[in-house]
C-alpha atoms as a PDB file:
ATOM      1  CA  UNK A   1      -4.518  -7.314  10.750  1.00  0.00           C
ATOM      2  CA  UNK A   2      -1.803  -4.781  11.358  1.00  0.00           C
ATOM      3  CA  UNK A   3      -0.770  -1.968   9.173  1.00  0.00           C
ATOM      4  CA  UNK A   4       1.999  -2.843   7.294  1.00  0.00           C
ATOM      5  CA  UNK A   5      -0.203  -6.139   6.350  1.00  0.00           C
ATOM      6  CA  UNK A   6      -3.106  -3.523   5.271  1.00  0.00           C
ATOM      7  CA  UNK A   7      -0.729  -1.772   3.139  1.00  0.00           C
ATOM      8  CA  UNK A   8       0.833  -4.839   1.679  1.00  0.00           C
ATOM      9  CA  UNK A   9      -2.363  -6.340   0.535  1.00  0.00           C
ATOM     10  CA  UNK A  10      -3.669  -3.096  -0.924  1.00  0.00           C
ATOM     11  CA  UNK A  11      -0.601  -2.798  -2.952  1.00  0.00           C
ATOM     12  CA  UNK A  12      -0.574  -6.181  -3.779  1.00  0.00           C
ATOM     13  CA  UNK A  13      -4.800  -5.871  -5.367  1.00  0.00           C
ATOM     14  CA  UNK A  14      -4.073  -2.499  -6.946  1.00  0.00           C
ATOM     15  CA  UNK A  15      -0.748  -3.562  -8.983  1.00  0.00           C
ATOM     16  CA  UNK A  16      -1.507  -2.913 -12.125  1.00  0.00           C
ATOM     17  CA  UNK A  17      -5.370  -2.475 -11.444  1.00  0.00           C
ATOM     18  CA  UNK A  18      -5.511   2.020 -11.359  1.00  0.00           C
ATOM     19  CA  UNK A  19      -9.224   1.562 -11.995  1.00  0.00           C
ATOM     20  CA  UNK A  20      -9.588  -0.982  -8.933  1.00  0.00           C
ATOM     21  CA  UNK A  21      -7.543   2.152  -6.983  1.00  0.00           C
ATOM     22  CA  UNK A  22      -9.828   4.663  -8.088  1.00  0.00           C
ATOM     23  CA  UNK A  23     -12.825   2.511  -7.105  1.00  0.00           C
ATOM     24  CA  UNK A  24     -11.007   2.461  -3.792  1.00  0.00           C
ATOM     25  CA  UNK A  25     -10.558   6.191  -3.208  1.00  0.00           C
ATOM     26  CA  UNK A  26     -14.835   6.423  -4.054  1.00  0.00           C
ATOM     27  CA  UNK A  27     -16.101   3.836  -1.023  1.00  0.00           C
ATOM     28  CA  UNK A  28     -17.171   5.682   1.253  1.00  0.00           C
ATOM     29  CA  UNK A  29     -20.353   3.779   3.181  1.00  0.00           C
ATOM     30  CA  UNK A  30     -22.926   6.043   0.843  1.00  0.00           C
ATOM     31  CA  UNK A  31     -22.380   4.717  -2.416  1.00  0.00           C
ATOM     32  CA  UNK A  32     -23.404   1.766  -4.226  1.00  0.00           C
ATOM     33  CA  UNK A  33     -21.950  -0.172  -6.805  1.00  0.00           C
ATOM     34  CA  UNK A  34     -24.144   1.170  -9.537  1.00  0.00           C
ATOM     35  CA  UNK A  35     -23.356   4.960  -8.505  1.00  0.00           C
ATOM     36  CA  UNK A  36     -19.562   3.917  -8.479  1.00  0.00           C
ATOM     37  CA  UNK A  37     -19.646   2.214 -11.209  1.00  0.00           C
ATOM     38  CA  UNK A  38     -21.706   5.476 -13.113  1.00  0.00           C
ATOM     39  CA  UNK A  39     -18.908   7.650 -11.821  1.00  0.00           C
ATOM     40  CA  UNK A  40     -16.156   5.424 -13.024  1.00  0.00           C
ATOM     41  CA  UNK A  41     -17.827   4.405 -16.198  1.00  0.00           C
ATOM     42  CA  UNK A  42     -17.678   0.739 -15.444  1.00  0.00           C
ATOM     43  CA  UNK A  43     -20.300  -2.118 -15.901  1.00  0.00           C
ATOM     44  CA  UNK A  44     -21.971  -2.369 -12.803  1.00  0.00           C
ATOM     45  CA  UNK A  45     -20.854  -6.334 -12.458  1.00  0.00           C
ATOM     46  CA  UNK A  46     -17.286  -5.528 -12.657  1.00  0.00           C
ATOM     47  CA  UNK A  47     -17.526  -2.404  -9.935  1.00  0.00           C
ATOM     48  CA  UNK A  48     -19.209  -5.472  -8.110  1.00  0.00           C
ATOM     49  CA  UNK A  49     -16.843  -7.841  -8.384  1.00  0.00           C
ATOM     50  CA  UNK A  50     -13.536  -5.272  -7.592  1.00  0.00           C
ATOM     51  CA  UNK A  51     -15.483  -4.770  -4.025  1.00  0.00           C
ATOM     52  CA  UNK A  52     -15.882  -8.341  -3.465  1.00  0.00           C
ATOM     53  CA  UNK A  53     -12.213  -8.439  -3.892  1.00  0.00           C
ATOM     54  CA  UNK A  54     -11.642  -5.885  -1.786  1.00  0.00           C
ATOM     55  CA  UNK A  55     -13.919  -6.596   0.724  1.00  0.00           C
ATOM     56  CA  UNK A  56     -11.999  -9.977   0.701  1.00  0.00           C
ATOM     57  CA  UNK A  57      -8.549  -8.591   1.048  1.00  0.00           C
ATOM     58  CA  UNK A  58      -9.948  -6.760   4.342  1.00  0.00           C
ATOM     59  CA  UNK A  59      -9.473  -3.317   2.251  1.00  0.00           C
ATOM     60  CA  UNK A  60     -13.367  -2.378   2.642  1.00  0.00           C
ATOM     61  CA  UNK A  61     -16.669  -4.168   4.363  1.00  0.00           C
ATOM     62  CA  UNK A  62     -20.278  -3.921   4.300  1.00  0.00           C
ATOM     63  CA  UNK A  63     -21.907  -1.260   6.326  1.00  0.00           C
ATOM     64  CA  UNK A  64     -23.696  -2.605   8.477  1.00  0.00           C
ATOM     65  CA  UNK A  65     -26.055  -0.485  11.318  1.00  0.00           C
ATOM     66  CA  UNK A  66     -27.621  -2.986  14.477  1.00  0.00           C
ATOM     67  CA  UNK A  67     -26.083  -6.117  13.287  1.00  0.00           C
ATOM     68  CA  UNK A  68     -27.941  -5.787   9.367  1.00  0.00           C
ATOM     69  CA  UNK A  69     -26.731  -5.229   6.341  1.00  0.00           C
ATOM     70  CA  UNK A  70     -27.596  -1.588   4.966  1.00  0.00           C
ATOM     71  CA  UNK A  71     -28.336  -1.289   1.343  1.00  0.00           C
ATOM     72  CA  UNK A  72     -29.575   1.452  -0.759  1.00  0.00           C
ATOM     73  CA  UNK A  73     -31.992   0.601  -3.795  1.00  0.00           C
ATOM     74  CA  UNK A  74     -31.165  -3.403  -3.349  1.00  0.00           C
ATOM     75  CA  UNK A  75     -27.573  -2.581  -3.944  1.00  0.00           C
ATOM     76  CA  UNK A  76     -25.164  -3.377  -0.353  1.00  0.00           C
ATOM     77  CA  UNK A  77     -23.045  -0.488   0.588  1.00  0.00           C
ATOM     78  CA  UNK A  78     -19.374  -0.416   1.218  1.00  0.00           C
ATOM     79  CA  UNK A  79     -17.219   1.256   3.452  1.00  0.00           C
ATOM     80  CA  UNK A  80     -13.105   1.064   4.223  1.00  0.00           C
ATOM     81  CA  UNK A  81     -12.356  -0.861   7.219  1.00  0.00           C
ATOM     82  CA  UNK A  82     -11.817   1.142  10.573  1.00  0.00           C
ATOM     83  CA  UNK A  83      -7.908   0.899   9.457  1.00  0.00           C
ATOM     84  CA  UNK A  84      -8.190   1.334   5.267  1.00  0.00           C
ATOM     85  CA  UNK A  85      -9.173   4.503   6.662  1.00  0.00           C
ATOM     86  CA  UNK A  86      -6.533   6.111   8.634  1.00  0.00           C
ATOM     87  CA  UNK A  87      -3.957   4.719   5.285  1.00  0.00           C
ATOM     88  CA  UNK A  88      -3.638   7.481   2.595  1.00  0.00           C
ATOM     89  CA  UNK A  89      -4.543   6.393  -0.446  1.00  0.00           C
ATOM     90  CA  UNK A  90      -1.467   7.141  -1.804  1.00  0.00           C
ATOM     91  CA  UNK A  91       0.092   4.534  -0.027  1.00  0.00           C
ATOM     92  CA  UNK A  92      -1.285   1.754  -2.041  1.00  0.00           C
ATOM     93  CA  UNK A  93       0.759   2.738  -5.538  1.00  0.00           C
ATOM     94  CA  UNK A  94       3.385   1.812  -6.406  1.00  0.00           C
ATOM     95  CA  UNK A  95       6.650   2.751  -4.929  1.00  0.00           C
ATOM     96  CA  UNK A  96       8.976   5.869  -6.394  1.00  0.00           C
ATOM     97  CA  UNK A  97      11.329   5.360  -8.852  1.00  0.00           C
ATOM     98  CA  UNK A  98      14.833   5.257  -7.593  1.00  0.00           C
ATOM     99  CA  UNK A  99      16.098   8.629  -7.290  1.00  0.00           C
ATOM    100  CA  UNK A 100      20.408   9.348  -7.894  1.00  0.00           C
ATOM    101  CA  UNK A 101      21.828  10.864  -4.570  1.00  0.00           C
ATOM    102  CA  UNK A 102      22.886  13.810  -4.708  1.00  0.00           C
ATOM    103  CA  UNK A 103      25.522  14.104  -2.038  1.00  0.00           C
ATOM    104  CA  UNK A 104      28.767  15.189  -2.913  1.00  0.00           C
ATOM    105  CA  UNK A 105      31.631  12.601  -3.544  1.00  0.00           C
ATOM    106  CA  UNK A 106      34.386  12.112  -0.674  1.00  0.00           C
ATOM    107  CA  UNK A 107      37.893  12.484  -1.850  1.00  0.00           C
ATOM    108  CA  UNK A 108      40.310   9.385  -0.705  1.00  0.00           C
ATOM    109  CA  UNK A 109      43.156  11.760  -0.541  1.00  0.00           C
ATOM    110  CA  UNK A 110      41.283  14.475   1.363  1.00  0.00           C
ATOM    111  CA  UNK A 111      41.127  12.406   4.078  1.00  0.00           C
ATOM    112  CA  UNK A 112      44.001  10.778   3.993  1.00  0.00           C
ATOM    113  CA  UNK A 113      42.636   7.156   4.675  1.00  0.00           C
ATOM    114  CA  UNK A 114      41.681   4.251   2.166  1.00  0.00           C
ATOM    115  CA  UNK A 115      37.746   3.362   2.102  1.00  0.00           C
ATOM    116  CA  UNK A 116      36.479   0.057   3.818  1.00  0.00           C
ATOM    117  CA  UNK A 117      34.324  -2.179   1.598  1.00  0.00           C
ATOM    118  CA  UNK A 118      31.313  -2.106   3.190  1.00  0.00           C
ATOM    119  CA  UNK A 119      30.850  -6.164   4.059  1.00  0.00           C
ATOM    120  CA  UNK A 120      27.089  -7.522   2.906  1.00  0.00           C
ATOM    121  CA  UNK A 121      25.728 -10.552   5.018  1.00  0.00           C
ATOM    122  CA  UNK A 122      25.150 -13.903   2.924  1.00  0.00           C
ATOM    123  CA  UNK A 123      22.104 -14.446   0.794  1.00  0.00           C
ATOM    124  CA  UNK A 124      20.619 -16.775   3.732  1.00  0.00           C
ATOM    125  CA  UNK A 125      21.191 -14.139   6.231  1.00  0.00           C
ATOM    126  CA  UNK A 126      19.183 -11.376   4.843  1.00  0.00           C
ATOM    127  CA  UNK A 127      16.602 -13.821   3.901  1.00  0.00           C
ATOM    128  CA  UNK A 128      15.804 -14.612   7.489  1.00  0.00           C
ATOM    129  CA  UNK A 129      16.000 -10.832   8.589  1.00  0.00           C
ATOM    130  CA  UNK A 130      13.406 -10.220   5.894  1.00  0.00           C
ATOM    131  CA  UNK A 131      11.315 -13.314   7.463  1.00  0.00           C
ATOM    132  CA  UNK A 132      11.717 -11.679  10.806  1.00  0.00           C
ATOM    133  CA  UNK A 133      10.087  -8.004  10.016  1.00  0.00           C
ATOM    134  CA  UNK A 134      11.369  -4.878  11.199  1.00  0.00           C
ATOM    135  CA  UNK A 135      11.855  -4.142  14.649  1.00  0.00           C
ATOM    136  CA  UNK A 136      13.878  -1.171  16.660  1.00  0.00           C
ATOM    137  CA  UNK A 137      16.978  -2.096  15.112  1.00  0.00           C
ATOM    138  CA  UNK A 138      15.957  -3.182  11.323  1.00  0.00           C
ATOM    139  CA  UNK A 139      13.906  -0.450   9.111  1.00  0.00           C
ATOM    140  CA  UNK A 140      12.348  -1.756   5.690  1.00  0.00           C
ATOM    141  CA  UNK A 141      12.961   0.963   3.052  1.00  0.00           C
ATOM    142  CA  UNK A 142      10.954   1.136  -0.314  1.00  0.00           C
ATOM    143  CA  UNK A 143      12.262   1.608  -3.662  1.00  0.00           C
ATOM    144  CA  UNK A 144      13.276   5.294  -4.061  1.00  0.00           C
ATOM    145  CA  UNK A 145      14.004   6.590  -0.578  1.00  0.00           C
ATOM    146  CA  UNK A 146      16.018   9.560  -0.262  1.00  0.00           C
ATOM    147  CA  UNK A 147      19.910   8.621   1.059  1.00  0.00           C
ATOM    148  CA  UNK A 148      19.561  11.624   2.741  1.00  0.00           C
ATOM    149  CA  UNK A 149      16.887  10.455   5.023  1.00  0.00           C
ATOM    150  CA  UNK A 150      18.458   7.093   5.604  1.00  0.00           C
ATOM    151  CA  UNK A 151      21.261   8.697   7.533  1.00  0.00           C
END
């Protein structure tokens, strides 16, 4: 799994689940489920069943030291996959709410020269750029980016 698939699957189990996030942020291949869910003040089965779910997603795995499972009072332990790691936590919310530029406005008659409609592709066109991914001459932005940074 690459990153961007990491970061879409985290966002896609923690939309509209902040608890499930939070649960997230406390893995860290010493707790348990019943310490996380203590510190959370969750029922121990539900705790449970948000790390199956993210243990499905490939967010977090069992810790595991020669090939066994490692648990701590007969309760596994979970830890963030070798990449959930690197990702900020951050990451996996929700995207910024779109932000009004706040470059100044260019005057037609200061320059002299009528604006050019800027010309969209069709509907079918962008689908299949969106099908293709980014590359080195397509860039995905998020909700909310700056037009400043942009161009």
């Amino acid at each position: 799994m690459d990153l961007q698939e990491l970061i879409s699957r985290g966002r896609f189990i923690f939309a509209g689940a902040a608890e499930r996030l939070k649960l997230f942020a406390l893995v860290d291949g010493r707790k348990t489920a019943r310490e996380i869910a203590k510190l959370t003040r969750r029922h121990t089965n539900n705790v449970h069943g948000d790390l199956r779910r993210l243990s499905d997603v490939g967010l977090i795995q069992e810790r595991r030291k020669d090939g066994e499972i490692q648990k701590k009072d007969g309760f596994t332990l979970y830890e963030k996959t070798p990449l959930a790691r690197a990702v900020p936590v951050s990451y996996f919310s929700r995207p910024t709410k779109v932000v009004k530029s706040k470059l100044p406005a260019v005057s037609v008659k200061a320059k002299g020269k009528r604006p050019r409609p800027l010309t969209l592709p069709p509907e079918n066109e962008i689908l299949d750029l969106c099908k293709k991914g980014e590359d080195q001459t397509l860039e995905f932005k998020s909700a909310g980016t700056d037009v400043r940074k942009i161009t």
